[in-house]
C-alpha atoms as a PDB file:
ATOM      1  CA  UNK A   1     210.151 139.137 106.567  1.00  0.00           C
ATOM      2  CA  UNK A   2     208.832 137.720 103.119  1.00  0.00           C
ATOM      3  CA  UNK A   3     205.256 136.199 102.796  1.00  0.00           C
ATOM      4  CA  UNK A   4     206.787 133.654 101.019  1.00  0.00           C
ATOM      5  CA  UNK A   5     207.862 130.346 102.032  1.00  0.00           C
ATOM      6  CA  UNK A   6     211.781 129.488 102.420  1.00  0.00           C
ATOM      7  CA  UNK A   7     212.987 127.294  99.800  1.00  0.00           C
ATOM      8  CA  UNK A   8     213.545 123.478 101.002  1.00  0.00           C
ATOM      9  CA  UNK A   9     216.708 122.252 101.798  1.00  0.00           C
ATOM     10  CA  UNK A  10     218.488 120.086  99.580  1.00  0.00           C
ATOM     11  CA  UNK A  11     220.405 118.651 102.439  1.00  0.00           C
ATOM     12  CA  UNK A  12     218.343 115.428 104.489  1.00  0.00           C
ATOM     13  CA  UNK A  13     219.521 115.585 108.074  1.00  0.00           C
ATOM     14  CA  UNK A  14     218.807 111.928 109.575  1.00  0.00           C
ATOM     15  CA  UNK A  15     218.283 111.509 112.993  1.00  0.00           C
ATOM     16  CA  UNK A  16     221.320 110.925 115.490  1.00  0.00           C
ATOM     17  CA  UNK A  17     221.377 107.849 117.658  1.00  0.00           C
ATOM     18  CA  UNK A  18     220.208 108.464 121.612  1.00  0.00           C
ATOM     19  CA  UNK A  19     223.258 109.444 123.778  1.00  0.00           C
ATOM     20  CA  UNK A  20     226.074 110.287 120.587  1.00  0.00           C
ATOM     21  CA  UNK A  21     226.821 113.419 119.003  1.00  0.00           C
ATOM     22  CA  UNK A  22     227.592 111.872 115.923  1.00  0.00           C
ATOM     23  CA  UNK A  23     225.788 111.826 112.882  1.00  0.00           C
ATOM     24  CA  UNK A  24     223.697 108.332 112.037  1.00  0.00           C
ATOM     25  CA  UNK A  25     225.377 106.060 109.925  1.00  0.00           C
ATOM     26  CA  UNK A  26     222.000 104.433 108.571  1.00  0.00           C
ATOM     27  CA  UNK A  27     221.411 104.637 104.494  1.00  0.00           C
ATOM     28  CA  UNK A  28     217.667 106.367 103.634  1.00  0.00           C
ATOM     29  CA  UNK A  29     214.630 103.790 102.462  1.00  0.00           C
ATOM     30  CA  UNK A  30     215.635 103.056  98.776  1.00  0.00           C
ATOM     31  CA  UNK A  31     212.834 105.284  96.668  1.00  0.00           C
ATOM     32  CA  UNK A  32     210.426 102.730  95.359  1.00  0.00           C
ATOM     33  CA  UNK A  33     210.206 102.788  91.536  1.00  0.00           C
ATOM     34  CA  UNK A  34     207.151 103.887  89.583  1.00  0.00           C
ATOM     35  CA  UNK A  35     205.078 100.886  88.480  1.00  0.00           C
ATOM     36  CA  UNK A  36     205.186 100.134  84.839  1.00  0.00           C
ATOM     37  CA  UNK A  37     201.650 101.184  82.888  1.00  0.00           C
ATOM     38  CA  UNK A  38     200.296  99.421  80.138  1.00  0.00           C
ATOM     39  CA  UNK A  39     200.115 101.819  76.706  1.00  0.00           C
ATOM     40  CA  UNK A  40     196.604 103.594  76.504  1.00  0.00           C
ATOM     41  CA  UNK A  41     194.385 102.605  73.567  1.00  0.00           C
ATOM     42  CA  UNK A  42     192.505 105.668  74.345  1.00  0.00           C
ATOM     43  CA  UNK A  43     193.051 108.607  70.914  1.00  0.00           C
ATOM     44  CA  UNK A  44     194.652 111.526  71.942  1.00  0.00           C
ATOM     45  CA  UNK A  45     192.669 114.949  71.867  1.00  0.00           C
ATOM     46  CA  UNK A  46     191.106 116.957  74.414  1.00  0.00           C
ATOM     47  CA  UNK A  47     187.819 116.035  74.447  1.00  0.00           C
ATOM     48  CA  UNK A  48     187.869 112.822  72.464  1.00  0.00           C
ATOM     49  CA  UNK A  49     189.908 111.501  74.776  1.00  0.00           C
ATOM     50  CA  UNK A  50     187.968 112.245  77.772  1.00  0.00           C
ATOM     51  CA  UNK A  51     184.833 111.271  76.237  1.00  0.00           C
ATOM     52  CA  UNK A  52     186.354 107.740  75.381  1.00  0.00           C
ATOM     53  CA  UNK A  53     187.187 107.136  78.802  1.00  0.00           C
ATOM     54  CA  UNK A  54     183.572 108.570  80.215  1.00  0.00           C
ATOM     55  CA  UNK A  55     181.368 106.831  77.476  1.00  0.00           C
ATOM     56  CA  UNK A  56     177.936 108.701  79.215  1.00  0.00           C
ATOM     57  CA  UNK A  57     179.757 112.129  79.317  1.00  0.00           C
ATOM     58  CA  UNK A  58     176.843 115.091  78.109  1.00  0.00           C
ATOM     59  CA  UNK A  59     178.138 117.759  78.962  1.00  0.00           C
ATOM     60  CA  UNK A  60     182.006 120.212  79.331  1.00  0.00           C
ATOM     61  CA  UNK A  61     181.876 123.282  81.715  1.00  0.00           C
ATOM     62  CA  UNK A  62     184.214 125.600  81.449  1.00  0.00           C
ATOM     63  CA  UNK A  63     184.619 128.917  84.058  1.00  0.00           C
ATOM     64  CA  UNK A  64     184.701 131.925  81.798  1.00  0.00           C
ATOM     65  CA  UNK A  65     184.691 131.732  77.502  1.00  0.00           C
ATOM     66  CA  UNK A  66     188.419 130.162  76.752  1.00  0.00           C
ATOM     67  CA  UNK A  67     187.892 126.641  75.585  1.00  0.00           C
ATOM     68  CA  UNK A  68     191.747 126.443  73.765  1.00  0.00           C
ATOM     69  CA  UNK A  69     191.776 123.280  76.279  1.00  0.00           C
ATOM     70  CA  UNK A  70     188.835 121.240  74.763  1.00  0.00           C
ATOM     71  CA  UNK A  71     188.332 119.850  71.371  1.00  0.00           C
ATOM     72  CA  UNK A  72     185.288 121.413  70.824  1.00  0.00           C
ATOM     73  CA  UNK A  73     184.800 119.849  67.721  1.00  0.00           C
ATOM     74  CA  UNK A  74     185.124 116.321  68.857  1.00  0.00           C
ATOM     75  CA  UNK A  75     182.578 117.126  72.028  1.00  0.00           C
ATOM     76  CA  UNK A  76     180.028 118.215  69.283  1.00  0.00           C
ATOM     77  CA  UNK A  77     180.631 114.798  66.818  1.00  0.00           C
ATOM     78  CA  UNK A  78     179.707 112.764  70.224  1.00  0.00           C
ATOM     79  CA  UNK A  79     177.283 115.123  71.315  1.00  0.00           C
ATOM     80  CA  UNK A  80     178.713 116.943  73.986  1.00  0.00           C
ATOM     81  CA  UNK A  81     177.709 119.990  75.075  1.00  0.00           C
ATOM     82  CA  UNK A  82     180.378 122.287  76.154  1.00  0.00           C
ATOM     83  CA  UNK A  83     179.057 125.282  78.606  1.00  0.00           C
ATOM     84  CA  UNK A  84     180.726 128.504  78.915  1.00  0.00           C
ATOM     85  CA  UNK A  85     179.692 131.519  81.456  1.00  0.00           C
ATOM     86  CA  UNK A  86     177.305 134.037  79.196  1.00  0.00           C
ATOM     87  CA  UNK A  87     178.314 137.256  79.151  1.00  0.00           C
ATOM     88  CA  UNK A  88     175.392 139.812  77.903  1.00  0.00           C
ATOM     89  CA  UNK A  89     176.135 142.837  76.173  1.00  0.00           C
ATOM     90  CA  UNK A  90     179.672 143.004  75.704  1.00  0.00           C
ATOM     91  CA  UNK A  91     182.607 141.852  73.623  1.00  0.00           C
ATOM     92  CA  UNK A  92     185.575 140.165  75.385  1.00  0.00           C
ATOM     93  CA  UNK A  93     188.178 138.687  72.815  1.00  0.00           C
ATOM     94  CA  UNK A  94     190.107 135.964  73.723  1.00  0.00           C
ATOM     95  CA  UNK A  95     192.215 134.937  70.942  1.00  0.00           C
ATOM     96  CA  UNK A  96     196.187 133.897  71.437  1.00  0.00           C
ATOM     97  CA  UNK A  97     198.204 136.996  70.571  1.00  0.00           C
ATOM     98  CA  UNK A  98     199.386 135.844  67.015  1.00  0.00           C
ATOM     99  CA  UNK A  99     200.164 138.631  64.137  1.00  0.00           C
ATOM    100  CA  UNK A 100     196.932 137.129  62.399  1.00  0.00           C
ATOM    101  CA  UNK A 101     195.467 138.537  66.091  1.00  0.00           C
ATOM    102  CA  UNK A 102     197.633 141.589  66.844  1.00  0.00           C
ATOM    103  CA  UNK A 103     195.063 144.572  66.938  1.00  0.00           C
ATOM    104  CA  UNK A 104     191.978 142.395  66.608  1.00  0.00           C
ATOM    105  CA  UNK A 105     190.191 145.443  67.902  1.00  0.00           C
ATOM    106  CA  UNK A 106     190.630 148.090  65.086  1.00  0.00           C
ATOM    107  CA  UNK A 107     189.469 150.873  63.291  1.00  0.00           C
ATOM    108  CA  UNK A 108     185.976 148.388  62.543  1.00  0.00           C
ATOM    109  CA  UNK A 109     185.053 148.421  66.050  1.00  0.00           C
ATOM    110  CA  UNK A 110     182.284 150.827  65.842  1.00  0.00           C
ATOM    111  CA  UNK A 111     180.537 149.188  62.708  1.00  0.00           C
ATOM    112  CA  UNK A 112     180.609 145.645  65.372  1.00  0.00           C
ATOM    113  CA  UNK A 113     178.982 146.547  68.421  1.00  0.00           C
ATOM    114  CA  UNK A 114     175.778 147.644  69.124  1.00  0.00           C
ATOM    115  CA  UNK A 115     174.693 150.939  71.391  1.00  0.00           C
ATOM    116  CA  UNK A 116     175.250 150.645  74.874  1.00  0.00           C
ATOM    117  CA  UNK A 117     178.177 147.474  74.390  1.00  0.00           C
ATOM    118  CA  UNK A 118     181.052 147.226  76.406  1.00  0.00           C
ATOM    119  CA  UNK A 119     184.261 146.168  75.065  1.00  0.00           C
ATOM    120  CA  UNK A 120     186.591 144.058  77.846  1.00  0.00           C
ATOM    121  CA  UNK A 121     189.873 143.409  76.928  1.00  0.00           C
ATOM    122  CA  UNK A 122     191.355 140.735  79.499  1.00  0.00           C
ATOM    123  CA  UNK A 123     193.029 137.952  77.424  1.00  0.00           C
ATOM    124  CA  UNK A 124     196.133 139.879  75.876  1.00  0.00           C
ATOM    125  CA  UNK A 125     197.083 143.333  75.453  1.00  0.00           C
ATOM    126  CA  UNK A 126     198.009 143.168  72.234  1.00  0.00           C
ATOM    127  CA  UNK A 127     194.503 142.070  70.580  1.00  0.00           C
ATOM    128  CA  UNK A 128     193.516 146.057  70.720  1.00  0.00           C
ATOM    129  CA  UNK A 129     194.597 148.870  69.049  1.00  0.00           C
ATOM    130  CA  UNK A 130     194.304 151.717  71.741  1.00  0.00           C
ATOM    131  CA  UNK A 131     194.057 154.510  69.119  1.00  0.00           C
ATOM    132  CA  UNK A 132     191.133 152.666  67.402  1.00  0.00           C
ATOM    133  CA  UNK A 133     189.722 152.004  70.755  1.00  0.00           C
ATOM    134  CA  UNK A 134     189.636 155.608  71.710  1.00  0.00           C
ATOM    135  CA  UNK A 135     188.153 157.036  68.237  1.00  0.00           C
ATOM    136  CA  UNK A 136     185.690 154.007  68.798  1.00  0.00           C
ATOM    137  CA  UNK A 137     184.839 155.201  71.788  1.00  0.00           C
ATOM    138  CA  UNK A 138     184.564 158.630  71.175  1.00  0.00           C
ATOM    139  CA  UNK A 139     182.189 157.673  68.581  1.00  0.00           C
ATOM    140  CA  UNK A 140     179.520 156.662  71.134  1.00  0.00           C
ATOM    141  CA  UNK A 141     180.183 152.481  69.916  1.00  0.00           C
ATOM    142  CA  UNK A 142     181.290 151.056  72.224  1.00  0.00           C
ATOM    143  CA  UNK A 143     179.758 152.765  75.009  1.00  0.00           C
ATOM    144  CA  UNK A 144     182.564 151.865  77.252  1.00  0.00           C
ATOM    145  CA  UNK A 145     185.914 149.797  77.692  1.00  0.00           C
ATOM    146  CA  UNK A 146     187.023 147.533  80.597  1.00  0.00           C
ATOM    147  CA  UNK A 147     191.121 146.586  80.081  1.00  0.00           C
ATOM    148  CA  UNK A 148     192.874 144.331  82.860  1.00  0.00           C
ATOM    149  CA  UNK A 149     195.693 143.672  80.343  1.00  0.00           C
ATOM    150  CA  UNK A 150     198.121 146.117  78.406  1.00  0.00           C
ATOM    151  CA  UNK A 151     201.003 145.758  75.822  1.00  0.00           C
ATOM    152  CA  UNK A 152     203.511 146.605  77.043  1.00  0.00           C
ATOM    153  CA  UNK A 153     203.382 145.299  80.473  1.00  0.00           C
ATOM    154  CA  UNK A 154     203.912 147.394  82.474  1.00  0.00           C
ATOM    155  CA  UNK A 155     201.566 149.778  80.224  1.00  0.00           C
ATOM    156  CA  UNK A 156     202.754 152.850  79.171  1.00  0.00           C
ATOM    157  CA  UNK A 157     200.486 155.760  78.873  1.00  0.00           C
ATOM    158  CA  UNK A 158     197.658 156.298  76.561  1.00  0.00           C
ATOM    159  CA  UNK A 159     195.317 158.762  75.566  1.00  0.00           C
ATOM    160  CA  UNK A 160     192.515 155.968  76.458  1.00  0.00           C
ATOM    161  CA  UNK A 161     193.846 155.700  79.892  1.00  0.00           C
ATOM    162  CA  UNK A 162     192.052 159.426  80.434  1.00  0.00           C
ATOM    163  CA  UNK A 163     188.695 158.637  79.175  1.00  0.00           C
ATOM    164  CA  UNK A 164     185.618 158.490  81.542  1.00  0.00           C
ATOM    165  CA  UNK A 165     184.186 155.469  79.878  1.00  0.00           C
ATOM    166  CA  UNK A 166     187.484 153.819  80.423  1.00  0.00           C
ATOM    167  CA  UNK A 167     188.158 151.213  84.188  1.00  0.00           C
ATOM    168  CA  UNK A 168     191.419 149.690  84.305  1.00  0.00           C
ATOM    169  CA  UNK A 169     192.292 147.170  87.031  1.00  0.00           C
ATOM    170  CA  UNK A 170     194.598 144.494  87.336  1.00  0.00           C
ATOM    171  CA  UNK A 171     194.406 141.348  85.851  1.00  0.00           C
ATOM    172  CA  UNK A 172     193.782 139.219  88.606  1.00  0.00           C
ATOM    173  CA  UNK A 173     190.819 141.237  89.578  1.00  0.00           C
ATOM    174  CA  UNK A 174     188.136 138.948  88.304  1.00  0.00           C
ATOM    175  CA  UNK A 175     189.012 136.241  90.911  1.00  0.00           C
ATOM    176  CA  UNK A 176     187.698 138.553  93.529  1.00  0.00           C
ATOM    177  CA  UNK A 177     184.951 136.263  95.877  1.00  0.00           C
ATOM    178  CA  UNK A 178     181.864 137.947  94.166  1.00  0.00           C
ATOM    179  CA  UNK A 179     183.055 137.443  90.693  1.00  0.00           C
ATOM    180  CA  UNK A 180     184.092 133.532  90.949  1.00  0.00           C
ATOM    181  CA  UNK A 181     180.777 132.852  92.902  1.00  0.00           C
ATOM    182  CA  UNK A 182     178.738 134.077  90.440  1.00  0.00           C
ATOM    183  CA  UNK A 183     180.944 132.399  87.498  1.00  0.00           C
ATOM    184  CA  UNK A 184     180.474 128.962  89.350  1.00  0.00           C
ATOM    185  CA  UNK A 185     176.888 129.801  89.938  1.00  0.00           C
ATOM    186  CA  UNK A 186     176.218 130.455  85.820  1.00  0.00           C
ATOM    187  CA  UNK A 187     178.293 127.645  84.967  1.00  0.00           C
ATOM    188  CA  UNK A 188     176.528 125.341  87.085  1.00  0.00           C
ATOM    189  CA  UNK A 189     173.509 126.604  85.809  1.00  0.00           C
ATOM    190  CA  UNK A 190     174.466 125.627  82.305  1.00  0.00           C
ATOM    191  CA  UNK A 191     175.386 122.213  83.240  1.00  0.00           C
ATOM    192  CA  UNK A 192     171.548 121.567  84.887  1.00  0.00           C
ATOM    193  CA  UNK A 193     170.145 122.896  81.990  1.00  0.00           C
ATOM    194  CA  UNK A 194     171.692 120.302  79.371  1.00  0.00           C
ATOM    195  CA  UNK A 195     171.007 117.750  81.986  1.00  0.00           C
ATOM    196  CA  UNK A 196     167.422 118.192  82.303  1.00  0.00           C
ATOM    197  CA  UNK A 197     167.135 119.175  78.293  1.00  0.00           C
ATOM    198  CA  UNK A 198     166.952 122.481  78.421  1.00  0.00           C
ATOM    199  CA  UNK A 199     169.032 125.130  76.213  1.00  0.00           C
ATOM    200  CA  UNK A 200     171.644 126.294  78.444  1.00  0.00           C
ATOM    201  CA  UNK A 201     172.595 130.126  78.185  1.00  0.00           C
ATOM    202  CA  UNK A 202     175.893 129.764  76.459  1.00  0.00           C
ATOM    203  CA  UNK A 203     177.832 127.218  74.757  1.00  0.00           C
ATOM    204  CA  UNK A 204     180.863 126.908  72.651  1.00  0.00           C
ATOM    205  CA  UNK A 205     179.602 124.420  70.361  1.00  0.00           C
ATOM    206  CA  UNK A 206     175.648 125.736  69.528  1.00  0.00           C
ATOM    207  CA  UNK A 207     175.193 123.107  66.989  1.00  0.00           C
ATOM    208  CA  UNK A 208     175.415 120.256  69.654  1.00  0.00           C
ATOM    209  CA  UNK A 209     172.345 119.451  69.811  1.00  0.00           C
ATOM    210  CA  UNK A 210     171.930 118.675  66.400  1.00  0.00           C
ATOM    211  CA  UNK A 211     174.656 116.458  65.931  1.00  0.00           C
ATOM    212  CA  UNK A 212     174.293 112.621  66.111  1.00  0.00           C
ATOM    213  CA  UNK A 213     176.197 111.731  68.955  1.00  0.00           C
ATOM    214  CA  UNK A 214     178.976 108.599  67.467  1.00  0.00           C
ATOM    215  CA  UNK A 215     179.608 105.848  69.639  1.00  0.00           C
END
């Protein structure tokens, strides 16, 4: 039997009258239409439009380091602060998979982290090189590699794929219940810290604070 649920019928049986086998004759309720809005005044953009319609708004959390859905630069003009969840010691690219981005992670890798760094690859497969990443490792920089995300999907064998310094798990593994609670917890975090003045660990937008908010 399949976990998921049957698809709705496009059929509407209406109820029979008491005592007849027939179907009822009676018409479905006419489907009220959608009240007419007046046009916004409010700019378009991300955060500039939010902030419009929250004039006291100080601060933008987002869960994990992707902020491709705020307009960071607008938050910092009005003095927002947007929070991301730190991450300490490693280097996660998130980038969209453009060919300015294909194979982000080259042959420099070793020269751009530090001893003991972890590289994590979980926003597209293609950002790495996998050859690079394996002579990088095997250099000692990084000191290990976390990849939830391949190219091609499914992956097809590497070299890297062998290494000890290497996990591998599926992409959705980062919602497990330990991982999100302690996400919500560091996010959370950040946002009390710019609420009670403090520097928060992480933002997008470090030069916040020193930006004139504009009315």
């Amino acid at each position: 039997m399949p976990w998921w649920p049957s698809a709705p019928s496009t059929s509407t049986q209406w109820p029979r009258p008491s005592g007849t086998g027939a179907p009822s004759s009676r018409t479905p309720p006419p489907t009220p239409s959608p009240s007419p809005r007046a046009p916004s005044s409010a700019p378009t953009g991300g955060a500039t439009r939010t902030s419009c319609g929250a004039p006291r708004l100080r601060v933008i959390a987002r869960i994990g380091v992707g902020v491709d859905l705020v307009d960071v630069a607008a938050a910092s003009g009005r003095g927002i602060s947007v929070v991301i969840t730190p991450n300490s010691g490693s280097l996660t690219p998130h980038a969209p998979l453009v060919e300015e981005t294909r194979h982000l992670v080259d042959e420099r890798l070793p020269a751009r982290v530090g001893p003991g760094a972890i590289l994590i690859i979980c926003g597209r497969g293609g950002l790495f090189d996998p050859d690079a990443t394996l002579a990088a490792l095997e250099s000692g920089r990084p000191a290990g590699v976390g990849v939830d995300v391949f190219e091609p999907e499914p992956a097809l064998y590497h070299p890297l794929f062998d290494h000890p310094d290497v996990v591998m798990t599926p992409h959705p593994m980062g919602m497990t219940c330990r991982a999100m609670t302690l996400t919500f917890v560091d996010v959370a975090r950040g946002v009390a810290d710019v609420l009670a003045g403090r520097a928060p660990a992480a933002v997008a937008n470090p030069e916040w604070n020193h930006r004139k908010a504009t009315a």
